[in-house]
PDB file of N, CA and C in Angstrom:
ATOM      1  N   UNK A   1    -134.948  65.685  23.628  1.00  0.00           N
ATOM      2  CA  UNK A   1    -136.329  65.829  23.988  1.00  0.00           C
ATOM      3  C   UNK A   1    -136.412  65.995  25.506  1.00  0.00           C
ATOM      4  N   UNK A   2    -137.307  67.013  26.084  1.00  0.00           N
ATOM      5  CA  UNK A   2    -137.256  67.222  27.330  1.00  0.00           C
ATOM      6  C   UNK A   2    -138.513  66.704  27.834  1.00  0.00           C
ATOM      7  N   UNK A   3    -138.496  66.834  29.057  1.00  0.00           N
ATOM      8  CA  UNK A   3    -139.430  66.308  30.270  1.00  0.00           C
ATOM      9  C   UNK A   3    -141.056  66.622  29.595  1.00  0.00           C
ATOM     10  N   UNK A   4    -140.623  68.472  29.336  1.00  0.00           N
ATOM     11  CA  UNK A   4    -142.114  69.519  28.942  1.00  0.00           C
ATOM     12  C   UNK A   4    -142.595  68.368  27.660  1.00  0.00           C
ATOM     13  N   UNK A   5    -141.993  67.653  26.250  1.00  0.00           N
ATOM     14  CA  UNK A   5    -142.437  67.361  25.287  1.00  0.00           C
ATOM     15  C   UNK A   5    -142.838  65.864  25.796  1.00  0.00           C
ATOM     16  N   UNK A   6    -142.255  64.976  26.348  1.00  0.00           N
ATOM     17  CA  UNK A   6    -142.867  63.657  26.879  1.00  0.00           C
ATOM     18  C   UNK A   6    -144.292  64.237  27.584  1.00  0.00           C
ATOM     19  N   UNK A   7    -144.317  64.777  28.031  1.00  0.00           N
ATOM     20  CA  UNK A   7    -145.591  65.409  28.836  1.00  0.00           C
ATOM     21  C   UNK A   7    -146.680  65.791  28.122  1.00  0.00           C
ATOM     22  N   UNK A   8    -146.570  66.432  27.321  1.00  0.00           N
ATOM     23  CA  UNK A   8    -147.136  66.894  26.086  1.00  0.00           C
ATOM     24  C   UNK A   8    -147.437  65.836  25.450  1.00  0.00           C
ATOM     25  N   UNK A   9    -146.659  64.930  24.912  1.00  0.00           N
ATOM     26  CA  UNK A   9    -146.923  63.849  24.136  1.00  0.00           C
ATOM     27  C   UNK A   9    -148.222  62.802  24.965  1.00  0.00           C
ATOM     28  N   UNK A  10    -148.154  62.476  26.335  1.00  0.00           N
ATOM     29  CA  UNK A  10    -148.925  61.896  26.966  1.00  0.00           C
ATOM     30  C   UNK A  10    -150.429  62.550  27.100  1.00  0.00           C
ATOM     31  N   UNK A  11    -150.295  63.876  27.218  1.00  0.00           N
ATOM     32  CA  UNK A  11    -151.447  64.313  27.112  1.00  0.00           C
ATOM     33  C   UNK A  11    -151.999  64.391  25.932  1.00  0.00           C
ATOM     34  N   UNK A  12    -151.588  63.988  24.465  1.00  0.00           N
ATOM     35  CA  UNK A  12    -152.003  64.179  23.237  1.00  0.00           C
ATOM     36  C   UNK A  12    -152.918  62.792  23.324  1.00  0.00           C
ATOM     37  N   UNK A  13    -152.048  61.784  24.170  1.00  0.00           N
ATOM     38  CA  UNK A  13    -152.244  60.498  23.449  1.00  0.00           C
ATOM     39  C   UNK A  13    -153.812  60.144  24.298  1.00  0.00           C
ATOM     40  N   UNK A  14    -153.868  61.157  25.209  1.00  0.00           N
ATOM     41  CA  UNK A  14    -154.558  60.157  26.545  1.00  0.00           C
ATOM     42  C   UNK A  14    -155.916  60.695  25.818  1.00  0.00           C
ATOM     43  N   UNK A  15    -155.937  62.347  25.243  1.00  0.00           N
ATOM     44  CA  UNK A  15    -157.005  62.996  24.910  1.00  0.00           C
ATOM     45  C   UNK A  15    -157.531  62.331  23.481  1.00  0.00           C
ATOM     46  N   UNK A  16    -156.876  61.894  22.615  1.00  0.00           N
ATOM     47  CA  UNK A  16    -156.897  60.520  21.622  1.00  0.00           C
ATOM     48  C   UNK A  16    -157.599  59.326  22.314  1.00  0.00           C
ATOM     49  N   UNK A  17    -158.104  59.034  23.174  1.00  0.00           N
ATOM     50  CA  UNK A  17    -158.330  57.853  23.911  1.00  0.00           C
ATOM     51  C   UNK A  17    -159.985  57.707  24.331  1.00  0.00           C
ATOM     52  N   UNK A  18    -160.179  59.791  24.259  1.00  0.00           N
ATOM     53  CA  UNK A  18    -161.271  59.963  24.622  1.00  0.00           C
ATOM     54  C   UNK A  18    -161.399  60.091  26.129  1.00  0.00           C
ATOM     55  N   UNK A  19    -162.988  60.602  26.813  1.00  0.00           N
ATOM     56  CA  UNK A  19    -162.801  60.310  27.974  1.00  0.00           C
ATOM     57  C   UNK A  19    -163.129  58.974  28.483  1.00  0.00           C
ATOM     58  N   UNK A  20    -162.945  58.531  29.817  1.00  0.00           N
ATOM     59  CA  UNK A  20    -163.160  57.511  30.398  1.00  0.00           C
ATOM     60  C   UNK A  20    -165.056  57.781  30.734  1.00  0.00           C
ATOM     61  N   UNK A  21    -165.413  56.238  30.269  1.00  0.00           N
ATOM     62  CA  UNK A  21    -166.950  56.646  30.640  1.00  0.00           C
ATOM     63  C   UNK A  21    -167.085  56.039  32.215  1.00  0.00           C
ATOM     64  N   UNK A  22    -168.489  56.567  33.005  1.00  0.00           N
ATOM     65  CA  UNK A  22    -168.747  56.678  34.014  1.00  0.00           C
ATOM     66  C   UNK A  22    -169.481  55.146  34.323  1.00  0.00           C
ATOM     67  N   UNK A  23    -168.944  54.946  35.378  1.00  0.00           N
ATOM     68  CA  UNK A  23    -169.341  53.535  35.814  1.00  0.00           C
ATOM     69  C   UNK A  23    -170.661  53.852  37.122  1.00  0.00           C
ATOM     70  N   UNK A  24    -171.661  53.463  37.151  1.00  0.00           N
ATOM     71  CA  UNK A  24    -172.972  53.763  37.999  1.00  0.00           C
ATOM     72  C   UNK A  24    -173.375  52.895  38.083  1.00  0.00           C
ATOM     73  N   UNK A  25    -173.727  52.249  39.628  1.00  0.00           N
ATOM     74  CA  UNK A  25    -174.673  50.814  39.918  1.00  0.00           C
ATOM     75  C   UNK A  25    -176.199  51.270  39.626  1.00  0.00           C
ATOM     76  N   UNK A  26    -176.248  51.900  39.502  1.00  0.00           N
ATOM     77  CA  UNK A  26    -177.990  52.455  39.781  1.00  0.00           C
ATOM     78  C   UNK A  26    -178.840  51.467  38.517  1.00  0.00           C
ATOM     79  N   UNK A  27    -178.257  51.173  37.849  1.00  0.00           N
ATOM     80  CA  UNK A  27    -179.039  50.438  36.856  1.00  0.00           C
ATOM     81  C   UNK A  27    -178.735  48.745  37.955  1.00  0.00           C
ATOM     82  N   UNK A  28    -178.010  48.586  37.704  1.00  0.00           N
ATOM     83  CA  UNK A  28    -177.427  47.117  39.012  1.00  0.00           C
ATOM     84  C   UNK A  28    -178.391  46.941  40.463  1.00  0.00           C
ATOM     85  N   UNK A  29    -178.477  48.177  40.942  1.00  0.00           N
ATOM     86  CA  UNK A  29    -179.828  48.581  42.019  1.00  0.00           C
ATOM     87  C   UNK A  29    -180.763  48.111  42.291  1.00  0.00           C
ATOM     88  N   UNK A  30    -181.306  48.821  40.460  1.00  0.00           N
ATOM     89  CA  UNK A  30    -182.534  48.868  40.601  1.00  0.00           C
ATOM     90  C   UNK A  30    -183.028  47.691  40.056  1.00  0.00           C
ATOM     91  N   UNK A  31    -182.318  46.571  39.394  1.00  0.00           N
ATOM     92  CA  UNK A  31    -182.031  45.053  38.931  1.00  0.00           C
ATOM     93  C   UNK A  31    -182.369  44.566  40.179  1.00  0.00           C
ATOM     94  N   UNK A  32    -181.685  44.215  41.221  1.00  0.00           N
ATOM     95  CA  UNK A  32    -181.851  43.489  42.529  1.00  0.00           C
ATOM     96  C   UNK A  32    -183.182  44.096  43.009  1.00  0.00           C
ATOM     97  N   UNK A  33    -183.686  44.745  43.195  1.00  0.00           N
ATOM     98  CA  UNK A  33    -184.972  45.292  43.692  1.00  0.00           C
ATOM     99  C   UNK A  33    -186.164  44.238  43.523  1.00  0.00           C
ATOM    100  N   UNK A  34    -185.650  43.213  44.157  1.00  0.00           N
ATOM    101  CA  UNK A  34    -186.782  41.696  43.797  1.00  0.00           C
ATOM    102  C   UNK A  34    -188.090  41.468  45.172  1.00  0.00           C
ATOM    103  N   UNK A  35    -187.723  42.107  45.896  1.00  0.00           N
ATOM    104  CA  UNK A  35    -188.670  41.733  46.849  1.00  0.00           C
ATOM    105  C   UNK A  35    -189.433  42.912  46.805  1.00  0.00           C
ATOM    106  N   UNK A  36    -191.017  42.667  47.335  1.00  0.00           N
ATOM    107  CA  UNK A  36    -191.770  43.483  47.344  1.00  0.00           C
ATOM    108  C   UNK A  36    -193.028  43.037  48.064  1.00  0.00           C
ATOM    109  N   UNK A  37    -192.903  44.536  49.234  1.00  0.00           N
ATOM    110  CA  UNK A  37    -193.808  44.374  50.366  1.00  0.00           C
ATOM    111  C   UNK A  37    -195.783  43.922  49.537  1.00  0.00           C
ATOM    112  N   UNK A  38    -196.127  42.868  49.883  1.00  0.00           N
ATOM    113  CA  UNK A  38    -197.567  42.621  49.459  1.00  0.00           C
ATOM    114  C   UNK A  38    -198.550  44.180  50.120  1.00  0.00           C
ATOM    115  N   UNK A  39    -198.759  45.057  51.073  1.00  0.00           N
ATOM    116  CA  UNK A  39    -199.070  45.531  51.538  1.00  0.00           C
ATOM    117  C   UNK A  39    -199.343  47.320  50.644  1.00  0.00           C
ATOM    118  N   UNK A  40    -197.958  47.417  51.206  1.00  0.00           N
ATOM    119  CA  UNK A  40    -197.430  48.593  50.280  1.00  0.00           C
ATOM    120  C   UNK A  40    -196.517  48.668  49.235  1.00  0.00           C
ATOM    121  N   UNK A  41    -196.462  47.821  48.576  1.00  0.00           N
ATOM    122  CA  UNK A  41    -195.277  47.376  47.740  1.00  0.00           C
ATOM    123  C   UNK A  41    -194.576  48.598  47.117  1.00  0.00           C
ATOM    124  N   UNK A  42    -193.630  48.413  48.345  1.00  0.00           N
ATOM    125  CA  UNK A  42    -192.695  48.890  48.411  1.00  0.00           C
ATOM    126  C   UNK A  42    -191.372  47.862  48.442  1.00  0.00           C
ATOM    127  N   UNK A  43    -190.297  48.189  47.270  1.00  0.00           N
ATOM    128  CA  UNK A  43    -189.334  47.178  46.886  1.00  0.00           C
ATOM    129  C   UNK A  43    -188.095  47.391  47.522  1.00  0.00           C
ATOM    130  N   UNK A  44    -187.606  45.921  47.714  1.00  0.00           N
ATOM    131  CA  UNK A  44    -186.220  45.512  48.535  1.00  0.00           C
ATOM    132  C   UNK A  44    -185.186  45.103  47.893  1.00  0.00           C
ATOM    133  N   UNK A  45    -183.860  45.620  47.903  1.00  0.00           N
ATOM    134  CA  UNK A  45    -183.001  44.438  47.413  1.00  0.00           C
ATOM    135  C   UNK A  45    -182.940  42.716  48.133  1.00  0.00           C
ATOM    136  N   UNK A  46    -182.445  42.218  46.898  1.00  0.00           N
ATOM    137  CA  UNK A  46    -182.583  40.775  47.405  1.00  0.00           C
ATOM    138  C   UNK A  46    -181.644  40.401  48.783  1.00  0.00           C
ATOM    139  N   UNK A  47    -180.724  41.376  48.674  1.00  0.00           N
ATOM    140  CA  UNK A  47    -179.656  41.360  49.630  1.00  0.00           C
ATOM    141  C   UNK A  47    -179.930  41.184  51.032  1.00  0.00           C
ATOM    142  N   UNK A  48    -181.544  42.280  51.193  1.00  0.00           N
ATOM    143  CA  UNK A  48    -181.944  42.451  52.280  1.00  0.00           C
ATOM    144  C   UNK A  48    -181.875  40.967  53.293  1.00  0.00           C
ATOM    145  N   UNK A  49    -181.784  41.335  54.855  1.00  0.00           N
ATOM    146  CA  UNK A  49    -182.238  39.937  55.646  1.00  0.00           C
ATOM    147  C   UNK A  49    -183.466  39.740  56.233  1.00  0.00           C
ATOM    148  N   UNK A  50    -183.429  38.701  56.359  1.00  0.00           N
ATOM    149  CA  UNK A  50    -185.546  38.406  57.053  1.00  0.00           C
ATOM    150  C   UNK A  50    -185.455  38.953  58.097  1.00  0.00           C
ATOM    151  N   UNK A  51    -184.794  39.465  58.571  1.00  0.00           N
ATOM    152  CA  UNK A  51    -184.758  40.577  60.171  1.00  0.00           C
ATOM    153  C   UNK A  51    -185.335  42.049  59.561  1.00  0.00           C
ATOM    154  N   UNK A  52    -184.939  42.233  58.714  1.00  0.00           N
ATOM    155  CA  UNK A  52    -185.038  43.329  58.427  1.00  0.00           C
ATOM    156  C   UNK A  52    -186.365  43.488  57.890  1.00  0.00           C
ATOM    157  N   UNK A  53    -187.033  42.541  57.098  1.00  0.00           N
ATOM    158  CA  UNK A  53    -188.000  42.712  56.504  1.00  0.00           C
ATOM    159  C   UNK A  53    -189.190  42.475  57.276  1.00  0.00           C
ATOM    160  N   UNK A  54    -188.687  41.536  58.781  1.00  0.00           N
ATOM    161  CA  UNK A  54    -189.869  41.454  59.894  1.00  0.00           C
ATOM    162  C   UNK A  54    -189.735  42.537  60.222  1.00  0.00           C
ATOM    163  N   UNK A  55    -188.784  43.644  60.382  1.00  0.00           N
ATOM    164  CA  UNK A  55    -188.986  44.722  61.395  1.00  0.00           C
ATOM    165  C   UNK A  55    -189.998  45.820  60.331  1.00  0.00           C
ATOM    166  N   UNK A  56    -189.730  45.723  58.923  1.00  0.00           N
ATOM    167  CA  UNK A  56    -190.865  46.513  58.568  1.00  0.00           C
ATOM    168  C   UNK A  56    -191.888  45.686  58.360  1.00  0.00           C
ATOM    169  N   UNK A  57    -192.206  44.901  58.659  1.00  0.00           N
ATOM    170  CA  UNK A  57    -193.895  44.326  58.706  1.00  0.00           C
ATOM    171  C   UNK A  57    -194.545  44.796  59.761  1.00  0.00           C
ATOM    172  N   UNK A  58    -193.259  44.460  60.779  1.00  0.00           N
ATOM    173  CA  UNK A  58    -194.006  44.848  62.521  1.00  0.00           C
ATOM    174  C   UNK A  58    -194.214  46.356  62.741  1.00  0.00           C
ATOM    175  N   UNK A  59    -193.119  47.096  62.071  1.00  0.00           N
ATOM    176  CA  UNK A  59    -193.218  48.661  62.156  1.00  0.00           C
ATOM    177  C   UNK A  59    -193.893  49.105  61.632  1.00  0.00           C
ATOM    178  N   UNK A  60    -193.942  48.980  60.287  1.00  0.00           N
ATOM    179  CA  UNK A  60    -194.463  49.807  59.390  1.00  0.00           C
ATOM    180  C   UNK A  60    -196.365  49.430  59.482  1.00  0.00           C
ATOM    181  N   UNK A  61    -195.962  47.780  59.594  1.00  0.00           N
ATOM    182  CA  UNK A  61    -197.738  47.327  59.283  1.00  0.00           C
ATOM    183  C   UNK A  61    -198.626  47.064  60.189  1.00  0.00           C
ATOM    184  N   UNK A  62    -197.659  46.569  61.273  1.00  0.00           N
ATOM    185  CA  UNK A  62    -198.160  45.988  62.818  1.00  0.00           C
ATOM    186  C   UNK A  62    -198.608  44.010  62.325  1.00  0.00           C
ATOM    187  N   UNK A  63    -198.065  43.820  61.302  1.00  0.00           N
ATOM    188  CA  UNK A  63    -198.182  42.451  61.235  1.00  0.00           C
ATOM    189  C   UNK A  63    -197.252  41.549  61.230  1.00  0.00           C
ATOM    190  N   UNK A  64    -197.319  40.188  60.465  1.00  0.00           N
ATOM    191  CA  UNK A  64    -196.202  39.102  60.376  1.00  0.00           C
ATOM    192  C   UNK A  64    -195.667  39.438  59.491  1.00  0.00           C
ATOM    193  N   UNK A  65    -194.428  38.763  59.466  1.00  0.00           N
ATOM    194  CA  UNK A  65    -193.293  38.561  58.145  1.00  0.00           C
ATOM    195  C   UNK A  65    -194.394  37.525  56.868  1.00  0.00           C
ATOM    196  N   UNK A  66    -195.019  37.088  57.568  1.00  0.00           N
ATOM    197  CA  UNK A  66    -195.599  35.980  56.558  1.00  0.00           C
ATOM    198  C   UNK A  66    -197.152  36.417  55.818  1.00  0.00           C
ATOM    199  N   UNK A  67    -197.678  38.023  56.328  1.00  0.00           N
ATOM    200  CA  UNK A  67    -198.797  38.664  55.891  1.00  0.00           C
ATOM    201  C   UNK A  67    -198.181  39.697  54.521  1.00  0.00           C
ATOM    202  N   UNK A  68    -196.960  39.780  54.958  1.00  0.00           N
ATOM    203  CA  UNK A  68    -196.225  41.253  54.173  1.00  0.00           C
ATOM    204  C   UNK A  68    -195.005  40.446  52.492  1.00  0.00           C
ATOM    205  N   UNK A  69    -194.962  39.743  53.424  1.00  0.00           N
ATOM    206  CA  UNK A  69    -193.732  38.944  52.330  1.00  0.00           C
ATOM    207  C   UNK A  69    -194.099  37.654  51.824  1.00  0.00           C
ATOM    208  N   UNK A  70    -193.442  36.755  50.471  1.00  0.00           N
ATOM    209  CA  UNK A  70    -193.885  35.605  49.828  1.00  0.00           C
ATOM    210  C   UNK A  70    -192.794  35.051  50.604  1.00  0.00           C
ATOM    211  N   UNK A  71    -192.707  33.959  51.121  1.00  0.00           N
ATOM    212  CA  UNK A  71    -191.513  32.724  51.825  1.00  0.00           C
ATOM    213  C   UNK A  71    -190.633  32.791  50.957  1.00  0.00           C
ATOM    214  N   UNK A  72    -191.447  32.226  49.738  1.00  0.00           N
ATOM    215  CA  UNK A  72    -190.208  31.541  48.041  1.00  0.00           C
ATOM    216  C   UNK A  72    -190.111  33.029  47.366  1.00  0.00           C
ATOM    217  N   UNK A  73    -189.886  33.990  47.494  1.00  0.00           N
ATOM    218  CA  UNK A  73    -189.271  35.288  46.835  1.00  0.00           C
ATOM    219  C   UNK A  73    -187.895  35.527  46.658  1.00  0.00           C
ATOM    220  N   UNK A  74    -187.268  34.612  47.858  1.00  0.00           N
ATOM    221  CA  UNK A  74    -185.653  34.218  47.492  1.00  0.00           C
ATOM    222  C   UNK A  74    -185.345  35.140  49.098  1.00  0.00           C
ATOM    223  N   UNK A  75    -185.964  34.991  49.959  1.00  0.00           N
ATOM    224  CA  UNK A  75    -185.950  36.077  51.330  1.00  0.00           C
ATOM    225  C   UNK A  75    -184.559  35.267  51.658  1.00  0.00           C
ATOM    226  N   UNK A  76    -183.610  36.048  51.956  1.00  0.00           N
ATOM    227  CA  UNK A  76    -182.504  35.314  52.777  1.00  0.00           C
ATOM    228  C   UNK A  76    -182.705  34.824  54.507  1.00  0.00           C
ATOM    229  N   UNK A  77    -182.728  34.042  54.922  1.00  0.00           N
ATOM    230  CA  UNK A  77    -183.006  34.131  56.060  1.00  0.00           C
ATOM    231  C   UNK A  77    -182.245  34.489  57.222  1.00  0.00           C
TER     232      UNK A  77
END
């Protein structure tokens, strides 16, 4: 048996196996998407930091972190 038929044989077995399915966070994403601006609710991952979420209060709204966001929403600080 040569190299060409082991080769062959692997590709029989792998296509037997089916393809490999596709792995995508986008469902995982859009799961974390827990925070949400009171204003424009517009949604954050939880990941986000309270720096970040003051800079769009101040940017976006011209207000506080504490007009735009709930404290207990799970805000990391």
């Amino acid at each position: 048996m040569g190299n060409g038929a082991k080769a062959q044989q692997k590709r029989d077995r792998a296509k037997e196996k089916g393809p490999k399915e596709a792995k995508s966070q986008l469902k995982s994403n859009a799961a974390a998407m827990s925070i949400k601006c009171k204003i424009c609710f517009q949604s954050f991952q939880s990941t986000i930091s309270r720096k970040m979420l003051s800079d769009h209060a101040s940017n976006k709204h011209t207000k506080n972190f504490e007009d735009c966001f709930n404290a207990d929403e799970g805000v990391a600080k």
